[in-house]
N, C-alpha and C. Protein backbone atom coordinates (compact mmCIF):
# COMPACT_ATOMS: atom_id res chain seq x y z
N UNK A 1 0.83 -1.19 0.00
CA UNK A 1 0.00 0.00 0.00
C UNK A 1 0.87 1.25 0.00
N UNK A 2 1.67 1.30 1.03
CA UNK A 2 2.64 2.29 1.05
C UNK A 2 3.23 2.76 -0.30
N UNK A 3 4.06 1.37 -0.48
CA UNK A 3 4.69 1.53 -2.00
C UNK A 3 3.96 2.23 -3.33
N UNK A 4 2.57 1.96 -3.28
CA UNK A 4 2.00 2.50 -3.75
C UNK A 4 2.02 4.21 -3.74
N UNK A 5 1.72 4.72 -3.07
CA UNK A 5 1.56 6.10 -1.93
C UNK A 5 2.74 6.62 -2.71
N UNK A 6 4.11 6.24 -2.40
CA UNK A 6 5.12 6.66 -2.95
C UNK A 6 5.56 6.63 -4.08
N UNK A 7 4.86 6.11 -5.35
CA UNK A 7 4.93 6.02 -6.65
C UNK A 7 3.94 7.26 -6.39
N UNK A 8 3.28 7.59 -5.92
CA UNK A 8 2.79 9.00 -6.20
C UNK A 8 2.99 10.15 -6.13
N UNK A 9 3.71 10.37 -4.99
CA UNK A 9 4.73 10.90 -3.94
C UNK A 9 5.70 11.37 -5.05
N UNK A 10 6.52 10.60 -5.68
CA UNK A 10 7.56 10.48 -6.34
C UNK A 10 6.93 11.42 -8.00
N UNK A 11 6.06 10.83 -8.63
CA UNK A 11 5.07 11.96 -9.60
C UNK A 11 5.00 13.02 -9.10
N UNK A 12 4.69 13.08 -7.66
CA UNK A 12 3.53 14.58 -7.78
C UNK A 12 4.95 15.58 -7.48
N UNK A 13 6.51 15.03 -7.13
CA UNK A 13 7.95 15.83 -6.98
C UNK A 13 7.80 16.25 -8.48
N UNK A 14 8.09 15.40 -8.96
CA UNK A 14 8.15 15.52 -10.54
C UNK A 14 7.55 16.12 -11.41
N UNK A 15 6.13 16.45 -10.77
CA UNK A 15 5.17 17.43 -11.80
C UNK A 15 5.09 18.82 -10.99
N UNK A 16 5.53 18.81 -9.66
CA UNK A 16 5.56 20.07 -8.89
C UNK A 16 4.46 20.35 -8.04
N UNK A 17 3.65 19.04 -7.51
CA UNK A 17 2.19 19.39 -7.06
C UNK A 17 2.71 18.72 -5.72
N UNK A 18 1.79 18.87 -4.57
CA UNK A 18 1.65 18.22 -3.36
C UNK A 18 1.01 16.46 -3.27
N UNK A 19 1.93 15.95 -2.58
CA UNK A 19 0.86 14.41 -2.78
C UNK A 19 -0.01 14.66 -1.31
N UNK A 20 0.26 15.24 -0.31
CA UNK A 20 -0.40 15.21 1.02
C UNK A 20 -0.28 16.80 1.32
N UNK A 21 -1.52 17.71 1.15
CA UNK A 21 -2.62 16.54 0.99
C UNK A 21 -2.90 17.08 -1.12
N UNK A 22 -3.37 16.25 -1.47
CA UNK A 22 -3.22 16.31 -2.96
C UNK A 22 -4.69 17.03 -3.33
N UNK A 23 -4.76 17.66 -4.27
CA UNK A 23 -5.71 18.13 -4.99
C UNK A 23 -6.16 16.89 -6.84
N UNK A 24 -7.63 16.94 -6.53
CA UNK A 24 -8.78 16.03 -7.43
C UNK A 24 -7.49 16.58 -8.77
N UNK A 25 -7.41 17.40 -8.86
CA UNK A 25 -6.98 17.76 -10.39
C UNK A 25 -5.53 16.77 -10.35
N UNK A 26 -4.58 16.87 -9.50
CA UNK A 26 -3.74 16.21 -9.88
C UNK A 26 -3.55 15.06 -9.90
N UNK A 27 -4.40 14.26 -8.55
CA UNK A 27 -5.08 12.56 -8.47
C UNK A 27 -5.11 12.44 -10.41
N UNK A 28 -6.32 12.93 -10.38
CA UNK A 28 -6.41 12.95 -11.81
C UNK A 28 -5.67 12.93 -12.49
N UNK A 29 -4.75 13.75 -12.89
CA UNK A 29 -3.38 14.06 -13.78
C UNK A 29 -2.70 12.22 -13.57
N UNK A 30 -2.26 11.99 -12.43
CA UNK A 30 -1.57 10.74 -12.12
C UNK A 30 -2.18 10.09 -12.58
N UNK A 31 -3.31 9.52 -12.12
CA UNK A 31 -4.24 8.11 -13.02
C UNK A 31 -4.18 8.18 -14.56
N UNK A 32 -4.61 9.34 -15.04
CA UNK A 32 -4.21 9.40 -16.16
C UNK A 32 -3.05 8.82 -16.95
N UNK A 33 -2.15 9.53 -16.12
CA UNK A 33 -0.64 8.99 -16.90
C UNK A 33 -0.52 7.64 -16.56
N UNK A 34 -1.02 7.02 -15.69
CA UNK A 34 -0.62 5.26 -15.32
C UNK A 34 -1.55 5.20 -16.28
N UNK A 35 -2.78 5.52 -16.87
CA UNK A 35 -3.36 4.79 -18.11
C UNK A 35 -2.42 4.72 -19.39
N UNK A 36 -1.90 6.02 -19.68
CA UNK A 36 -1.29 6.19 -20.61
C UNK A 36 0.14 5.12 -20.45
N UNK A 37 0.14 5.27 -19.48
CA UNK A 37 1.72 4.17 -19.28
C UNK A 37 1.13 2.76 -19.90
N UNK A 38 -0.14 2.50 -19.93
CA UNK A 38 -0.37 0.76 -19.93
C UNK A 38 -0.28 0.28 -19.27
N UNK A 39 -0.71 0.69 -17.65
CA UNK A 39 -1.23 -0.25 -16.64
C UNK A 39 -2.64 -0.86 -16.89
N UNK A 40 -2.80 -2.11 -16.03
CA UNK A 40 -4.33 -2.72 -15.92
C UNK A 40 -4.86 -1.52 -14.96
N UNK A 41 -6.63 -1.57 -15.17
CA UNK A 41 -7.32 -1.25 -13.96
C UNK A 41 -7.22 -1.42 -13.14
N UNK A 42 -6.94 -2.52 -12.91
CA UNK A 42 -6.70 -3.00 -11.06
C UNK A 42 -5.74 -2.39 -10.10
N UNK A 43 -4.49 -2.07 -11.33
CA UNK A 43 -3.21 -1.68 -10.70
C UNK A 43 -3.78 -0.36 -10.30
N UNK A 44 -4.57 0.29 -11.24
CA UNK A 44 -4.95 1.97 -11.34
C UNK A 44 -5.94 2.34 -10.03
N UNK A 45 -6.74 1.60 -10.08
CA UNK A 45 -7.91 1.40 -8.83
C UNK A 45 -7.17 0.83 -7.40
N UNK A 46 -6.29 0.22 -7.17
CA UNK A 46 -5.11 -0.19 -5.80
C UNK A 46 -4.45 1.33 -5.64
N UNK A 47 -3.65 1.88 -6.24
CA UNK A 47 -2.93 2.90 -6.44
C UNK A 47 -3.94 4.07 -6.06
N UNK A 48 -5.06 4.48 -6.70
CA UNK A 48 -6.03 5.02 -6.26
C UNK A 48 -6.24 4.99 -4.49
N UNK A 49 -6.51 3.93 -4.25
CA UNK A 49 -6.99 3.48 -2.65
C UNK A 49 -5.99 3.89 -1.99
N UNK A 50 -4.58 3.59 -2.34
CA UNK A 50 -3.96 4.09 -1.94
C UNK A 50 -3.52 5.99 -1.18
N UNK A 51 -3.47 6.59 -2.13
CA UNK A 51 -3.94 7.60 -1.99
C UNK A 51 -4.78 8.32 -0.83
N UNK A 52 -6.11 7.12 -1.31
CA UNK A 52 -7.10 7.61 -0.49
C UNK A 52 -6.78 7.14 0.99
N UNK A 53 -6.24 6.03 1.56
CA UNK A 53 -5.30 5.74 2.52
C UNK A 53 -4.62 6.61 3.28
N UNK A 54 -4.17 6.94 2.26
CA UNK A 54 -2.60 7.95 2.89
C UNK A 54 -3.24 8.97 3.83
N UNK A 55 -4.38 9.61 2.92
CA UNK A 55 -4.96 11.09 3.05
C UNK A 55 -5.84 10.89 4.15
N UNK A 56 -6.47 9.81 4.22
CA UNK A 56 -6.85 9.86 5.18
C UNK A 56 -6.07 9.18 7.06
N UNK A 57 -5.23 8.42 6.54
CA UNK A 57 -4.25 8.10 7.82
C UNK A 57 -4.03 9.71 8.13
N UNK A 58 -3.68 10.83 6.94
CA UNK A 58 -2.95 12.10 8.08
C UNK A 58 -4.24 13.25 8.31
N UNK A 59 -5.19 12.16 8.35
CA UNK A 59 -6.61 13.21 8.60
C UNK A 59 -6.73 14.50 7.73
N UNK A 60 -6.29 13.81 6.51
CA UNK A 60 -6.95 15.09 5.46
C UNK A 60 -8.14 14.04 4.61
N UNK A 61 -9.56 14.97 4.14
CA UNK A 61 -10.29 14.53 3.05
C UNK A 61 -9.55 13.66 2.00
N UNK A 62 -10.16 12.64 1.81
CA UNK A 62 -9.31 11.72 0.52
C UNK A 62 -9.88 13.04 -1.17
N UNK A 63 -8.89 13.25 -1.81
CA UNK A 63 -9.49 13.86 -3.18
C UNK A 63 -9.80 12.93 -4.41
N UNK A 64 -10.11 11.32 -3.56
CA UNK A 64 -10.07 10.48 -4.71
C UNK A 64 -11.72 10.21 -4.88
N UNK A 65 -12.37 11.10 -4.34
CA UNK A 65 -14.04 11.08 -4.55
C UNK A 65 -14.65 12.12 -5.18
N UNK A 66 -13.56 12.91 -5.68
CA UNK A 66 -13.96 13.97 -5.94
C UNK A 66 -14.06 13.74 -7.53
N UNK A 67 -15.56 14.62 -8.15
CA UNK A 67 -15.77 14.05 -9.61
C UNK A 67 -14.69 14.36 -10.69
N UNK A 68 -13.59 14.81 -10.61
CA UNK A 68 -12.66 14.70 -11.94
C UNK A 68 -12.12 13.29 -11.61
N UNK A 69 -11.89 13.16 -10.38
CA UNK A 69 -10.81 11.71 -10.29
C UNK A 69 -11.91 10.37 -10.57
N UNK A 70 -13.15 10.61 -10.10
CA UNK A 70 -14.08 9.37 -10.56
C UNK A 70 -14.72 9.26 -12.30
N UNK A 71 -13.95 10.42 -12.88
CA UNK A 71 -14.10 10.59 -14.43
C UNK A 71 -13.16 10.05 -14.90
N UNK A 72 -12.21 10.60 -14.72
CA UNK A 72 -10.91 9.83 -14.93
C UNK A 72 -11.22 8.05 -15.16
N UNK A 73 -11.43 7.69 -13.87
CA UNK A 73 -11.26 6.29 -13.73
C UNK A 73 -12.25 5.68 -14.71
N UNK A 74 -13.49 6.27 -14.62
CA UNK A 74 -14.77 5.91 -15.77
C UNK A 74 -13.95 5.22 -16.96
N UNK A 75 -13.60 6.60 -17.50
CA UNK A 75 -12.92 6.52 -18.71
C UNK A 75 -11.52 5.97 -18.90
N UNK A 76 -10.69 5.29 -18.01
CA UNK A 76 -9.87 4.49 -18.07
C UNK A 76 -10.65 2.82 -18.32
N UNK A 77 -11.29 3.02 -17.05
CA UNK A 77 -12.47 1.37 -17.38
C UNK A 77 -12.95 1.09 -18.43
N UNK A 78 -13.18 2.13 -19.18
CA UNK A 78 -14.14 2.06 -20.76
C UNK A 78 -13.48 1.85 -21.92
N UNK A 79 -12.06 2.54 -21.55
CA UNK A 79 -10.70 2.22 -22.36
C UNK A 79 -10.13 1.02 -22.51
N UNK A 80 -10.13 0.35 -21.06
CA UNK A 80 -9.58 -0.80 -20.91
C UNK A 80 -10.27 -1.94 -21.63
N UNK A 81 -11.27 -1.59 -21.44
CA UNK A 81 -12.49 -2.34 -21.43
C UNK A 81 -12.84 -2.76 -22.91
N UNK A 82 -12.32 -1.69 -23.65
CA UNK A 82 -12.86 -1.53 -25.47
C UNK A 82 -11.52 -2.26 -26.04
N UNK A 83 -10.72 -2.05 -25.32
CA UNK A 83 -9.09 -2.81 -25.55
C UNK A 83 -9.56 -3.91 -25.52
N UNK A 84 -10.27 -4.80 -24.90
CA UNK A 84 -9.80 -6.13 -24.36
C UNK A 84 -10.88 -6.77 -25.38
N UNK A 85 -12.28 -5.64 -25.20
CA UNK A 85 -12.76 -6.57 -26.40
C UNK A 85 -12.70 -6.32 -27.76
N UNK A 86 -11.94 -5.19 -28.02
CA UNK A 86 -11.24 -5.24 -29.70
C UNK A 86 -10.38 -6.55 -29.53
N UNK A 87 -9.70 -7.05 -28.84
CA UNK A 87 -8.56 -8.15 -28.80
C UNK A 87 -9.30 -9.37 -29.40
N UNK A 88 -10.68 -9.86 -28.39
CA UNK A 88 -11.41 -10.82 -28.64
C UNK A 88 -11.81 -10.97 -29.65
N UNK A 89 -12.11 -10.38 -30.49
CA UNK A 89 -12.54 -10.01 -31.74
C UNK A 89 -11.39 -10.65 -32.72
């Protein structure tokens, strides 16, 4: 879980944003780019929880409920999702 946390941690140095406590827009920004990287959902949705973990262990609001970050994920699922059954096909 942690490990997780800190693959975020480690992004949000890198893009110049705060991971704790993090703002919906940049949650967002991150999921995004793990889509674009070619992770599975699962990995994206763990990583997510994560987050929401963290933020809330240091008693801040999780920003992973907030509607850009649950758009985000929509549309990663729908992505994934159209991938797997173009494959079947």
């Amino acid at each position: 879980m942690w490990s997780d946390f800190l693959h975020f941690d480690t992004w949000c140095n890198s893009a110049g944003c705060e991971a704790l406590p993090a703002t919906a827009d940049a949650v967002a920004a991150y999921l995004g780019s793990l889509a674009d990287a070619g992770l599975k959902a699962s990995t994206i949705t763990r990583r997510c929880a994560a987050i929401a973990y963290a933020h809330r262990f240091q008693g801040f609001d999780p920003p992973t409920a907030a509607d850009p970050v649950r758009a985000v994920l929509r549309r990663i699922r729908r992505r994934i999702a159209a991938a797997m059954s173009a494959r079947l096909r």
